[in-house]
Protein backbone atom coordinates (compact mmCIF):
# COMPACT_ATOMS: atom_id res chain seq x y z
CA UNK A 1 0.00 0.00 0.00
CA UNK A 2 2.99 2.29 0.75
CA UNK A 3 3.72 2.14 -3.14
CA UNK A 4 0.40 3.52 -4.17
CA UNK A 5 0.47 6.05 -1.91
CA UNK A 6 3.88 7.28 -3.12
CA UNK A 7 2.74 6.74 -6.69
CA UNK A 8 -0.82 8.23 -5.89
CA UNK A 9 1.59 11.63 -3.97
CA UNK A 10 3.04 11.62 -7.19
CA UNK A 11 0.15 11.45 -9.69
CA UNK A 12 -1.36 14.42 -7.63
CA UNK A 13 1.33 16.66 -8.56
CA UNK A 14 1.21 15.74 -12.27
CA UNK A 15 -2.92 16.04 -11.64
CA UNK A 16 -1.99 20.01 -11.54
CA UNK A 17 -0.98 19.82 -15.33
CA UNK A 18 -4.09 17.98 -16.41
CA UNK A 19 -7.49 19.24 -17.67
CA UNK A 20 -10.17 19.75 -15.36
CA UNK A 21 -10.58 18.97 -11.76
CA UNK A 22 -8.20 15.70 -11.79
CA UNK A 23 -5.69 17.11 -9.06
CA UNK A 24 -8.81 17.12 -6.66
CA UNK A 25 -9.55 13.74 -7.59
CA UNK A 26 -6.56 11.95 -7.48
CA UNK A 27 -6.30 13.71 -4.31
CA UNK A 28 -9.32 12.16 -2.95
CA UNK A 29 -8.17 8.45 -4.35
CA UNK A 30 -5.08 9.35 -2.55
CA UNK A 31 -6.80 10.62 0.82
CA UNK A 32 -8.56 6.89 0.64
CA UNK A 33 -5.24 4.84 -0.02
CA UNK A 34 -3.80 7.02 3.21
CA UNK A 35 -6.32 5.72 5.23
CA UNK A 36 -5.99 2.22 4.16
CA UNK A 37 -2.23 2.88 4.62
CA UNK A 38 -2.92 3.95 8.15
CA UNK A 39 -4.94 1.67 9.05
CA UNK A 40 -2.91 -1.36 8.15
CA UNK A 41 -0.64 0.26 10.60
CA UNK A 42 -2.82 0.76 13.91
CA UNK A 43 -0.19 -1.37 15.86
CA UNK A 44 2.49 1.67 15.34
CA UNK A 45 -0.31 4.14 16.96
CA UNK A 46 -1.39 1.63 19.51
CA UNK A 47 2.03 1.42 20.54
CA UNK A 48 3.20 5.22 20.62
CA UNK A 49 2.56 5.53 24.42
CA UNK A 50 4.74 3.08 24.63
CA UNK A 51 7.46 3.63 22.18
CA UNK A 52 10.42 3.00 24.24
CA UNK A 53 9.26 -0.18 24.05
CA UNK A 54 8.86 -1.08 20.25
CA UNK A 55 11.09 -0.93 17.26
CA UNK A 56 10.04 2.38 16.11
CA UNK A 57 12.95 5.01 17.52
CA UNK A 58 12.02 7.91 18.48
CA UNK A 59 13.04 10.64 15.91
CA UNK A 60 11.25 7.87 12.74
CA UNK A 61 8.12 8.46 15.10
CA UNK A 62 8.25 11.93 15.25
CA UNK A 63 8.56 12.38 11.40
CA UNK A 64 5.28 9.92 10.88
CA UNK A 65 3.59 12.52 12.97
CA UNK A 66 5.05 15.40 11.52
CA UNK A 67 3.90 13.91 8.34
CA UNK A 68 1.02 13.27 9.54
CA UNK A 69 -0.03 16.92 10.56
CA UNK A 70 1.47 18.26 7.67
CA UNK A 71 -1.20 15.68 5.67
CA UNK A 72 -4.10 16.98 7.68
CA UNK A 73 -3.19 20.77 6.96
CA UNK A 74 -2.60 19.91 3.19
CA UNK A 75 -5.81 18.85 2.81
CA UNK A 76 -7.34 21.37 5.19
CA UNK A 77 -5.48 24.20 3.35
CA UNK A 78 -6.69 22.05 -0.01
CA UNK A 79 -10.72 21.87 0.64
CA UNK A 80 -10.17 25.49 1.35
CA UNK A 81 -9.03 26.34 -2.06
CA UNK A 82 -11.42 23.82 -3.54
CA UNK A 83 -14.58 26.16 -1.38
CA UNK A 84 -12.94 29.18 -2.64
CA UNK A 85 -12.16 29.07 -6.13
CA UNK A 86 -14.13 26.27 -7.51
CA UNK A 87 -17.41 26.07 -5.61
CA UNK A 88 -17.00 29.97 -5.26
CA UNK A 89 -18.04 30.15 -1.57
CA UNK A 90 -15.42 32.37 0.59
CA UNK A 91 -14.27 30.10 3.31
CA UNK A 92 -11.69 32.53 5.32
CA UNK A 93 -10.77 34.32 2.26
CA UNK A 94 -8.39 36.76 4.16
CA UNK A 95 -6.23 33.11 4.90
CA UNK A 96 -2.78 32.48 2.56
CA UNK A 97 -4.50 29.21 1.57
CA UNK A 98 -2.11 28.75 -1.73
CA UNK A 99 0.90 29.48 0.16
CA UNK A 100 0.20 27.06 3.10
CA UNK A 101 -1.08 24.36 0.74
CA UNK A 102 2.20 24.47 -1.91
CA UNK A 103 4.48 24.60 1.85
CA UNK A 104 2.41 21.86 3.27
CA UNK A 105 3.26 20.10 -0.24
CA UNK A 106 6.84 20.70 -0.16
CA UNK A 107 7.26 19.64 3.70
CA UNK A 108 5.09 16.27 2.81
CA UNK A 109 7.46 15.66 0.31
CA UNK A 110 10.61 15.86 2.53
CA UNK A 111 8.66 14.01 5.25
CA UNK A 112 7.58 11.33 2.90
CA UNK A 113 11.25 11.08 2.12
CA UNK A 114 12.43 10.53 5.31
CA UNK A 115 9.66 8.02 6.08
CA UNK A 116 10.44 6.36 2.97
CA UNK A 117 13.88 5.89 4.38
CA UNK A 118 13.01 4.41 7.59
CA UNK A 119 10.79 1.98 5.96
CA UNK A 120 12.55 0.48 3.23
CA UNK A 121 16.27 2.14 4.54
């Protein structure tokens, strides 16, 4: 499932170059794969409390959460734009919602780097 997801974190930046709405929707087939991803991996969050005592170190942890909250405020930022420029409804309009969405994009992409590393490092 990892692979998809990289190939699906991929796709959605080539999605930007192709007619129509097809960013937004491989985004959603992505946002689906993530939480397949995630959930075939509920014994890593069951274990976080306890994380001294598993195989995940520490600082491999703290960049799945990072990348984590860095996911959630991509998409956040994301549905925002979506609301704003294609439904035409002004969600927060005063908000940098391009500029947090393209950062959030670029720090995924180092995070899913690093996570990529730990995993198959």
């Amino acid at each position: 499932m990892a692979i998809i997801c990289l190939a699906l974190f991929i796709l959605t930046f080539a999605g930007l170059f192709l007619p129509g709405m097809a960013h937004e929707i491989i985004a959603g087939i992505l946002f689906l794969a993530l939480i397949w991803h995630n959930a075939a991996s509920l014994d890593f969050y069951r274990s976080l409390p306890h994380l001294k005592y598993t195989k995940t170190p520490a600082g491999d942890a703290a960049v799945i959460l990072l990348l984590a909250l860095f996911m959630v405020l991509l998409y956040l930022s994301g549905l925002a734009l979506l609301a704003n420029f294609h439904w035409g409804t002004a969600f927060l309009p005063g908000l940098p919602w391009l500029a947090l969405h393209l950062s959030c994009a670029v720090i995924s992409t180092v995070l899913i780097l690093l996570h990529m590393k730990h995993e198959w490092g």
